[in-house]
Protein backbone atom coordinates (compact mmCIF):
# COMPACT_ATOMS: atom_id res chain seq x y z
CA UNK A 1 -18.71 2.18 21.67
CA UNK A 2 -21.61 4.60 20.79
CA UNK A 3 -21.26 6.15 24.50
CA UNK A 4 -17.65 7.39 24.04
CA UNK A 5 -16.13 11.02 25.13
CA UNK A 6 -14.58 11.74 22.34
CA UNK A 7 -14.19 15.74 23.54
CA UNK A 8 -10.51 15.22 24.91
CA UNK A 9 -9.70 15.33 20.78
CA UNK A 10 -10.66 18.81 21.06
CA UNK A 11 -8.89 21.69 21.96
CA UNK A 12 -5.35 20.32 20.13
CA UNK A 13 -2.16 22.18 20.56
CA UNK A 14 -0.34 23.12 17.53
CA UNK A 15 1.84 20.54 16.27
CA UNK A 16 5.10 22.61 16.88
CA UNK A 17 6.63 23.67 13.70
CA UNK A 18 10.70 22.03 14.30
CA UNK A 19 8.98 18.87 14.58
CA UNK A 20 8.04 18.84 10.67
CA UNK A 21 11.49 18.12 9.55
CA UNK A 22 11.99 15.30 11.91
CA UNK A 23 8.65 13.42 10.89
CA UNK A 24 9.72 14.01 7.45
CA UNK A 25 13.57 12.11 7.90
CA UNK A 26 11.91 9.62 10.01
CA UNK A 27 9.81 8.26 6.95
CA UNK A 28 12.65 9.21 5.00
CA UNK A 29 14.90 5.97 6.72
CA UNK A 30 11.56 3.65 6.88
CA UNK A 31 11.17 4.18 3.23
CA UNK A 32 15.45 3.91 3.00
CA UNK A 33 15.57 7.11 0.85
CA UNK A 34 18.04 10.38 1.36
CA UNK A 35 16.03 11.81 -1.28
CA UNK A 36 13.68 14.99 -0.54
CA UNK A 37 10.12 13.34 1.31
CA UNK A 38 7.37 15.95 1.42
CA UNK A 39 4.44 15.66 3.94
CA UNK A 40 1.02 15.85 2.21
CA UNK A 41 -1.80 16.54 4.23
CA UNK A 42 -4.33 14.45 3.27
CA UNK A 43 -5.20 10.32 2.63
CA UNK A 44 -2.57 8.87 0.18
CA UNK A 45 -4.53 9.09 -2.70
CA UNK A 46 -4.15 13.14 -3.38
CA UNK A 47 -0.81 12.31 -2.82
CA UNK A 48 -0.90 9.73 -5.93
CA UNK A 49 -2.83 12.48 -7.78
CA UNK A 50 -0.69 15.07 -7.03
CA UNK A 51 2.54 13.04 -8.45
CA UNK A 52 0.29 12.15 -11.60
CA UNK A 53 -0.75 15.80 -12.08
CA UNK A 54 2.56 17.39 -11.34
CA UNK A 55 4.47 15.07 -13.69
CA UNK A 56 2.57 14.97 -16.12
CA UNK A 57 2.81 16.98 -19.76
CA UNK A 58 2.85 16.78 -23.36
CA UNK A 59 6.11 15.15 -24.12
CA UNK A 60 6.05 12.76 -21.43
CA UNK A 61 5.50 9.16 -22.20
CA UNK A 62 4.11 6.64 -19.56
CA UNK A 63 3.78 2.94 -19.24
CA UNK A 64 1.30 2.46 -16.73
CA UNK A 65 1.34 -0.75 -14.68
CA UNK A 66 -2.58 -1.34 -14.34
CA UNK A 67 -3.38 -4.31 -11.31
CA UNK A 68 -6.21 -2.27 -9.80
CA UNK A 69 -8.55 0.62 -9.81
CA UNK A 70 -5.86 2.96 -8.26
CA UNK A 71 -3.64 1.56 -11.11
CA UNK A 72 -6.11 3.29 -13.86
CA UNK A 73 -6.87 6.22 -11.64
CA UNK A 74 -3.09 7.44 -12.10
CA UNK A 75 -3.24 6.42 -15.79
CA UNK A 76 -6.11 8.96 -16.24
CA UNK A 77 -4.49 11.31 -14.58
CA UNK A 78 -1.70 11.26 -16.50
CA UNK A 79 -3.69 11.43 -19.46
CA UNK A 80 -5.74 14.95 -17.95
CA UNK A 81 -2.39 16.15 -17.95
CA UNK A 82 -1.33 15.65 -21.26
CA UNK A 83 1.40 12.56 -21.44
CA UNK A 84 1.23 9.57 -23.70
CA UNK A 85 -0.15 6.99 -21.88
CA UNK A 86 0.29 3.16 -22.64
CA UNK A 87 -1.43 1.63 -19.80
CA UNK A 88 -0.48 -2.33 -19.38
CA UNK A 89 -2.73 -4.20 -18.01
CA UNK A 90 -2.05 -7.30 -15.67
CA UNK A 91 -5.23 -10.22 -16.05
CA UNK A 92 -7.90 -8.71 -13.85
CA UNK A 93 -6.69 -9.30 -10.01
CA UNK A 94 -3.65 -10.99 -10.60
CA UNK A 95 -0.22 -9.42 -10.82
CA UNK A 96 1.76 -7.97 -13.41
CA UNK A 97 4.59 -10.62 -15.08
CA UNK A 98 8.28 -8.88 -15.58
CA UNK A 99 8.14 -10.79 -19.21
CA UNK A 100 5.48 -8.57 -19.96
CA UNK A 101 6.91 -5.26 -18.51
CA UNK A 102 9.87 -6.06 -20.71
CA UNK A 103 8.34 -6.89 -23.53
CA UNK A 104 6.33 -3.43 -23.03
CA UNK A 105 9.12 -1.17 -22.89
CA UNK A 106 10.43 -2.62 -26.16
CA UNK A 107 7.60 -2.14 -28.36
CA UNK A 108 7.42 1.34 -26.66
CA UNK A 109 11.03 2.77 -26.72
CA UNK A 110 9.99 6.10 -25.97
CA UNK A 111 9.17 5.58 -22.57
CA UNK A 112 10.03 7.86 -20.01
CA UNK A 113 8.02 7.11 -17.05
CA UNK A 114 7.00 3.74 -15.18
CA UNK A 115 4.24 3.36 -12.55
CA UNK A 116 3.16 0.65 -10.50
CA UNK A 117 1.61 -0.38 -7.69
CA UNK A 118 4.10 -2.65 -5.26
CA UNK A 119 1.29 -4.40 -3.39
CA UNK A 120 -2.57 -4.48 -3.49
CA UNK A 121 -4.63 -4.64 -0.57
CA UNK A 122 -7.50 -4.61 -2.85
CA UNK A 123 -6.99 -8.77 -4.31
CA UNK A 124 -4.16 -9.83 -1.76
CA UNK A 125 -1.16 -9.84 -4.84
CA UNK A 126 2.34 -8.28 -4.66
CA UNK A 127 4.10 -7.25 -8.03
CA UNK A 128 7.20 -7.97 -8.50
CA UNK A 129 9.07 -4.61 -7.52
CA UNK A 130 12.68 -4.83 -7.53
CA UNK A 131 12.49 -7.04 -11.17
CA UNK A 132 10.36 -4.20 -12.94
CA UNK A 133 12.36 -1.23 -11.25
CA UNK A 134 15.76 -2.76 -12.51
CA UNK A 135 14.42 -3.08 -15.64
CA UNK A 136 13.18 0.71 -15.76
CA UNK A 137 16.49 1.82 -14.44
CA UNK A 138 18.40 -0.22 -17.15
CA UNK A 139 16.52 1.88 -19.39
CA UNK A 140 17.00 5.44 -17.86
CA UNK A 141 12.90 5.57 -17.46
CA UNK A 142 11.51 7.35 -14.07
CA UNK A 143 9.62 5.43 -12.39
CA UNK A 144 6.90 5.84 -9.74
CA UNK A 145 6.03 3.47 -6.82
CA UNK A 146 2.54 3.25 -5.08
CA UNK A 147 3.95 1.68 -1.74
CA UNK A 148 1.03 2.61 0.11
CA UNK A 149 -0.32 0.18 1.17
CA UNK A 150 3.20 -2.05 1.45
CA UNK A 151 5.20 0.24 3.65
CA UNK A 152 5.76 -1.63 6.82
CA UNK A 153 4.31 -5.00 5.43
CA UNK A 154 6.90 -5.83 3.00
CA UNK A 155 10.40 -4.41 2.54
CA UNK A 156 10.93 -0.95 1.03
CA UNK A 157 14.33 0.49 0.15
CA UNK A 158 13.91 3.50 -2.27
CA UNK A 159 17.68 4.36 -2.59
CA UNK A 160 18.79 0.63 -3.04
CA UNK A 161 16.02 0.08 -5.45
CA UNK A 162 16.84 3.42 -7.31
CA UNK A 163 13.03 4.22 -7.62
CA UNK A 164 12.60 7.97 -8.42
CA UNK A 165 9.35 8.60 -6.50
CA UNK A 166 7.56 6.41 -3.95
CA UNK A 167 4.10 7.42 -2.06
CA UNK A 168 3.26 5.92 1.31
CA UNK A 169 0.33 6.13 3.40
CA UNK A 170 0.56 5.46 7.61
CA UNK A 171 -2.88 3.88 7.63
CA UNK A 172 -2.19 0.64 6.42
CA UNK A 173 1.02 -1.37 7.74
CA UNK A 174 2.19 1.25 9.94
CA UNK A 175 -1.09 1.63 11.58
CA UNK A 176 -1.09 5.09 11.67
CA UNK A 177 -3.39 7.80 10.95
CA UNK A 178 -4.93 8.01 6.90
CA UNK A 179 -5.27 11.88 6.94
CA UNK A 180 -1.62 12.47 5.93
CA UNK A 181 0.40 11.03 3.58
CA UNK A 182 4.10 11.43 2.29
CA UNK A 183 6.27 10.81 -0.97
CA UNK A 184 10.19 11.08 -1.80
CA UNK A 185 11.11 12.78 -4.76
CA UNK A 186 15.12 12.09 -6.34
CA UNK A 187 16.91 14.87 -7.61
CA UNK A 188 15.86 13.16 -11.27
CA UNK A 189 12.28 13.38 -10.29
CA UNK A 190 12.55 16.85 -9.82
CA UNK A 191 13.85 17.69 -12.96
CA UNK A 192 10.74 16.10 -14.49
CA UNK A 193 8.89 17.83 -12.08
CA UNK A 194 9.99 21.30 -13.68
CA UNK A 195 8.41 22.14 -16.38
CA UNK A 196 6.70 25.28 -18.58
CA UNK A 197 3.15 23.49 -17.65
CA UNK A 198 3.79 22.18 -14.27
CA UNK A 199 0.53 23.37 -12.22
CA UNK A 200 0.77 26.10 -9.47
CA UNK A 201 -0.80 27.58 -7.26
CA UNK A 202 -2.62 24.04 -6.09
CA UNK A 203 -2.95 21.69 -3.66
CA UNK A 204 -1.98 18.77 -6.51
CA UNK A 205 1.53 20.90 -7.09
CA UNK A 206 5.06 19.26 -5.83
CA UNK A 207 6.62 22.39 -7.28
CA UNK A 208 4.70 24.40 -4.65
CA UNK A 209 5.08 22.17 -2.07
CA UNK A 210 9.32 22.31 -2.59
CA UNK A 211 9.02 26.40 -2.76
CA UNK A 212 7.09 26.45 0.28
CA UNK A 213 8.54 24.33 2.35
CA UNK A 214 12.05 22.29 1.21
CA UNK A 215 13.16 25.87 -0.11
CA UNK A 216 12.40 27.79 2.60
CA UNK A 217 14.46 25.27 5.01
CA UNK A 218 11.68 22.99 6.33
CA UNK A 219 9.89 24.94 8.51
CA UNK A 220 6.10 24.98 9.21
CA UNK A 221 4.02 23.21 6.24
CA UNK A 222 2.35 25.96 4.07
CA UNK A 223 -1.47 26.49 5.29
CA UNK A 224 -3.66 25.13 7.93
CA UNK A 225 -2.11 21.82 9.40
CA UNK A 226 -4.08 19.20 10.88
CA UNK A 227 -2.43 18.72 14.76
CA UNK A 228 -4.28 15.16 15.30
CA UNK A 229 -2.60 13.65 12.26
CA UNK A 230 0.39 14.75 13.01
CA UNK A 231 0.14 13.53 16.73
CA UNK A 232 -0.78 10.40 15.66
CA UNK A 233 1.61 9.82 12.83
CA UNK A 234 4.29 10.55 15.51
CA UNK A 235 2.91 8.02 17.57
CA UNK A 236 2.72 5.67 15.11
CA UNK A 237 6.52 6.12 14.38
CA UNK A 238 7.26 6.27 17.96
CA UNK A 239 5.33 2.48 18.04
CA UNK A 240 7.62 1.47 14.82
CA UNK A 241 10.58 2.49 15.74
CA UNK A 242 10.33 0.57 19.35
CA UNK A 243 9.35 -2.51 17.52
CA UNK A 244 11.51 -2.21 14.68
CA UNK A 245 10.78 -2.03 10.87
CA UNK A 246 11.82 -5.49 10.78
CA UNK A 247 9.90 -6.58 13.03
CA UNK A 248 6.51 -4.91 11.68
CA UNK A 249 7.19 -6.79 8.29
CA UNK A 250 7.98 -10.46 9.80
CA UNK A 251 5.00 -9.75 11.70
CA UNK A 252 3.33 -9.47 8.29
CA UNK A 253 5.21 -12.15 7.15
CA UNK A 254 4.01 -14.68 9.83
CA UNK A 255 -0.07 -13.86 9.09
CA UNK A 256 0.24 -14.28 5.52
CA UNK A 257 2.16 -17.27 5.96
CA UNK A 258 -0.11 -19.14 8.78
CA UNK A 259 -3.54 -18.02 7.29
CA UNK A 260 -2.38 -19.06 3.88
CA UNK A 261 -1.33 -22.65 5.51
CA UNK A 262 -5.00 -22.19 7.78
CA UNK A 263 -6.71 -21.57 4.60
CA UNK A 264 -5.45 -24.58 2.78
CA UNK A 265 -6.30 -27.08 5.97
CA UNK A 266 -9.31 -25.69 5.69
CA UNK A 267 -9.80 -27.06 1.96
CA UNK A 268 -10.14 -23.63 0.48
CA UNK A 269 -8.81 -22.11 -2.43
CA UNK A 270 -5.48 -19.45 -2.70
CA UNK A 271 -6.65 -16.81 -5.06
CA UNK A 272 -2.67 -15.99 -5.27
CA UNK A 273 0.36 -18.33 -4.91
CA UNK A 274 2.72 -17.99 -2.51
CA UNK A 275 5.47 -16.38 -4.47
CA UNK A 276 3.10 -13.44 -5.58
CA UNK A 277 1.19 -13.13 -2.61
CA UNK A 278 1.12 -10.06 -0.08
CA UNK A 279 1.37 -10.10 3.87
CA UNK A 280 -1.66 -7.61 3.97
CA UNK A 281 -4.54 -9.34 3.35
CA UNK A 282 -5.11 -13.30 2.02
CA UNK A 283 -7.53 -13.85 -0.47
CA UNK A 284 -9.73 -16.70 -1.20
CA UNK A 285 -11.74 -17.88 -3.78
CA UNK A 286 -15.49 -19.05 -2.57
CA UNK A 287 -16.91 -21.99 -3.66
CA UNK A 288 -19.56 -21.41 -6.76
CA UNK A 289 -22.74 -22.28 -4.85
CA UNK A 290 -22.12 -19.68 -2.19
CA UNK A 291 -23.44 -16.40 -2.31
CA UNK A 292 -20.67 -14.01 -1.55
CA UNK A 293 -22.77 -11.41 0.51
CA UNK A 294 -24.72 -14.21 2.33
CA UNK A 295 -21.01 -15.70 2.96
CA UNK A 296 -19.88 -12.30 4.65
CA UNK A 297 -22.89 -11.85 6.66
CA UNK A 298 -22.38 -14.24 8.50
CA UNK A 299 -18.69 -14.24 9.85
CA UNK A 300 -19.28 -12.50 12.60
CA UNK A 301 -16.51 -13.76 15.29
CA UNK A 302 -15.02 -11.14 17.41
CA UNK A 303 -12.02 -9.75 16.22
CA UNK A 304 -12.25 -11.07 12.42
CA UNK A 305 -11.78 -8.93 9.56
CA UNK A 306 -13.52 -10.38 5.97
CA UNK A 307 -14.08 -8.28 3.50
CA UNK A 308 -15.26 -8.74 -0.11
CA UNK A 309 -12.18 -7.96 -2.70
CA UNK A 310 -12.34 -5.09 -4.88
CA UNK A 311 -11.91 -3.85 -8.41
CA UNK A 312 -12.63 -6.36 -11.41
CA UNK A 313 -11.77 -9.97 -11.53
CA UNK A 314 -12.43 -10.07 -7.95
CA UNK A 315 -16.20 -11.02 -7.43
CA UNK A 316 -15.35 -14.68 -5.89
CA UNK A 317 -13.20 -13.36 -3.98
CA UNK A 318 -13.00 -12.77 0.18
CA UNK A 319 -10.06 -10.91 1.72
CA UNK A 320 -8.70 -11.94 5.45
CA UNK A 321 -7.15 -8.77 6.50
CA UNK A 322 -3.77 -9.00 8.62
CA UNK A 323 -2.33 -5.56 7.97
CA UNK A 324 -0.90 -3.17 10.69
CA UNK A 325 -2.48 -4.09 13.93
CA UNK A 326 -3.67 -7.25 12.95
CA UNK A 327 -0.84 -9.01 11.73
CA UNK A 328 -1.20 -11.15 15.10
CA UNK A 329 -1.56 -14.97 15.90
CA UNK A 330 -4.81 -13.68 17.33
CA UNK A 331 -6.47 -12.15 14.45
CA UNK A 332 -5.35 -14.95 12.02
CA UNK A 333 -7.01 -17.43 14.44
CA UNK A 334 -10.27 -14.93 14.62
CA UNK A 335 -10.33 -14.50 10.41
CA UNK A 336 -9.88 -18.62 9.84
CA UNK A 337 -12.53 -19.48 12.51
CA UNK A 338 -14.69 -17.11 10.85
CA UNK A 339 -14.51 -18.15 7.42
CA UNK A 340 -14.78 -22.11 8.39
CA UNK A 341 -17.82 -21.10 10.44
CA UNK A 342 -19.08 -19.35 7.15
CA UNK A 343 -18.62 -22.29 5.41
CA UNK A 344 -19.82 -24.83 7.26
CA UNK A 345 -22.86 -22.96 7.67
CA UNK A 346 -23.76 -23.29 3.95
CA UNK A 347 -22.75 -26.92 4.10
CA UNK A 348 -19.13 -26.99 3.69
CA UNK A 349 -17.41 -29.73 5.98
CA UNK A 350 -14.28 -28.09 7.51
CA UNK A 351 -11.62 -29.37 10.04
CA UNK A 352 -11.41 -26.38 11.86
CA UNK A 353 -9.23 -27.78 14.68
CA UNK A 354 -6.65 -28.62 12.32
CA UNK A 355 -6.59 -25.69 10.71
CA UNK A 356 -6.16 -23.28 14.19
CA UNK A 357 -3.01 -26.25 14.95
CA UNK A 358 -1.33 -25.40 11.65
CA UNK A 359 -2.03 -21.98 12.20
CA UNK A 360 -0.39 -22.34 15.61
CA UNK A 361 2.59 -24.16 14.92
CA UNK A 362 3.77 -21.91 12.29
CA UNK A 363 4.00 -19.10 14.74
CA UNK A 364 5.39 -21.72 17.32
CA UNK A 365 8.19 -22.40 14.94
CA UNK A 366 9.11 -19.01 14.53
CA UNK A 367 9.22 -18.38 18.17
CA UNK A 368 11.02 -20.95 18.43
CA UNK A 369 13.98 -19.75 15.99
């Protein structure tokens, strides 16, 4: 739409200030946490940075759950800042096994901090969360939970879970705005937190951001906010909360189920199996005489979303996205007709037919429950 007046974005009222502390509890029960959640304004990964940086001194040791780039990212991060890092790393695109988390923690018994990603948008996998934080709470280690990208698509319950500190992002599941970005901190966390290197005076510090704000009361966030994220993040909860969180996920549910049943009519191959695979985007692997940039050029149907997977062990791969908006019958039928079109135009016989049926009838069962 290169025509578009986009001037009525201009000219924003102030996001009034009482309305902070209810955006912040809101998140608080989608992410199922009474703990402290802070409001970060900017895209999720500062957010991830700013946990890494804060937490992170001499005398803190980490295991660091590595199943994509933003896996190392926060292991480096660490490191900048001085803790022991013993960074475990899953095979390339594939997710982390609890044998191995286990096994990790005993040959490194003076662990005191546990990070992981819950699911990656990145190869389509989903770790196995509840297993590994169980584990880490048996053992009295912290641990710290990228749920970006998950929040909304799969179930997240911080307090049940115990998990110390969790970061979400609106821009994924939720299908809200990617400018702001949140994280609950438990009353263990912040003990962590406080310590005689902890950085201040920065936009990477959760001290500053509890002095400035959760001390004070909750009132206006400390320095310039951003109206039209905040706007839209309340519209996006507004949309979430009149569907229900529930909802949202078996929406997920439903697209990764009927384009990993399309997928397989269609005679291609799962990168992930079901029991480790993520509602946000489905992954598949391409056959070896196709030309993965060729492929994607030409799977232009409207309203499909493939994408090329990221990060290492994922150069076969192509990702059919059905994450906030898009977890609908109508995008999984767009993404499969797509990728059989793809195919067959580099010779690949596919049944496409059958494929949009099975499709169909798994979201005709469900309606149907």
């Amino acid at each position: 739409m290169p025509n578009r007046d986009w001037s009525h974005l201009l000219d924003i009222p102030s996001f009034p200030a009482e309305r902070y502390t209810i955006l912040a509890d809101r998140l608080g029960k989608l992410m199922g946490t009474k703990n402290d959640v802070l409001l970060i304004q900017a895209e999720a990964v500062l957010a991830l940075e700013a946990v890494a940086t804060s937490l992170a001194h001499p005398g803190v040791t980490a295991l660091n759950i590595v199943t994509s780039p933003y896996g190392t990212w926060f292991g480096q991060w660490l490191e900048r800042g001085g803790a022991a890092v013993h960074n475990l790393t899953a095979e390339p695109a594939r997710p982390i096994a609890v044998e191995a988390v286990k096994a990790a923690i005993d040959a490194n018994p003076g662990v005191t901090l546990l990070s992981l990603v819950h699911a990656e948008s990145a190869s389509g996998i989903l770790n196995p969360l509840e297993e590994i934080v169980a584990i880490a709470k048996q053992r009295g280690i912290l641990t710290v939970v990228d749920a970006v990208a998950s929040i909304g698509g799969h179930a997240l319950n911080v307090d049940r879970l115990g998990i110390d500190i969790a970061v979400i992002g609106p821009q994924k599941s939720l299908a809200g705005p990617a400018g702001i970005s949140a994280l609950s901190v438990s009353p263990k966390a912040w003990g962590l937190l406080q310590h005689d290197k902890a950085l201040r005076i920065s936009m990477l510090s959760l001290l500053d951001q509890k002095e400035q704000w959760l001390d004070l009361g909750r009132p206006a966030l400390p320095g310039t906010t951003a109206p039209l994220e905040l706007f839209a993040l309340q519209a996006a909860l507004d949309r979430i909360e009149a569907e229900g969180i529930e909802a949202v996920q078996k929406c997920h549910r439903l697209a990764r189920d009927a384009t990993r049943a399309g997928l397989e009519t269609l005679g291609a191959t799962l990168w992930t199996p079901a029991t480790s695979a993520s509602a946000l985007v489905t992954t598949a692997i391409l056959p070896p005489d196709i030309n993965r940039d060729t492929f994607l050029s030409r799977r232009n149907i409207a309203g499909a979303d493939l994408t090329a997977g990221v990060g290492p062990g994922t150069e076969r791969l192509v990702r059919l996205n059905h994450t906030g908006r898009r977890a609908t019958e109508e995008a999984v039928l767009a993404n499969l007709t797509a990728f059989s079109q793809a195919l067959e135009a580099h010779g690949h016989r596919t049944n496409l037919d059958n494929a949009l049926k099975t499709a169909n009838e798994i979201y005709g069962s469900s309606r149907l429950a």
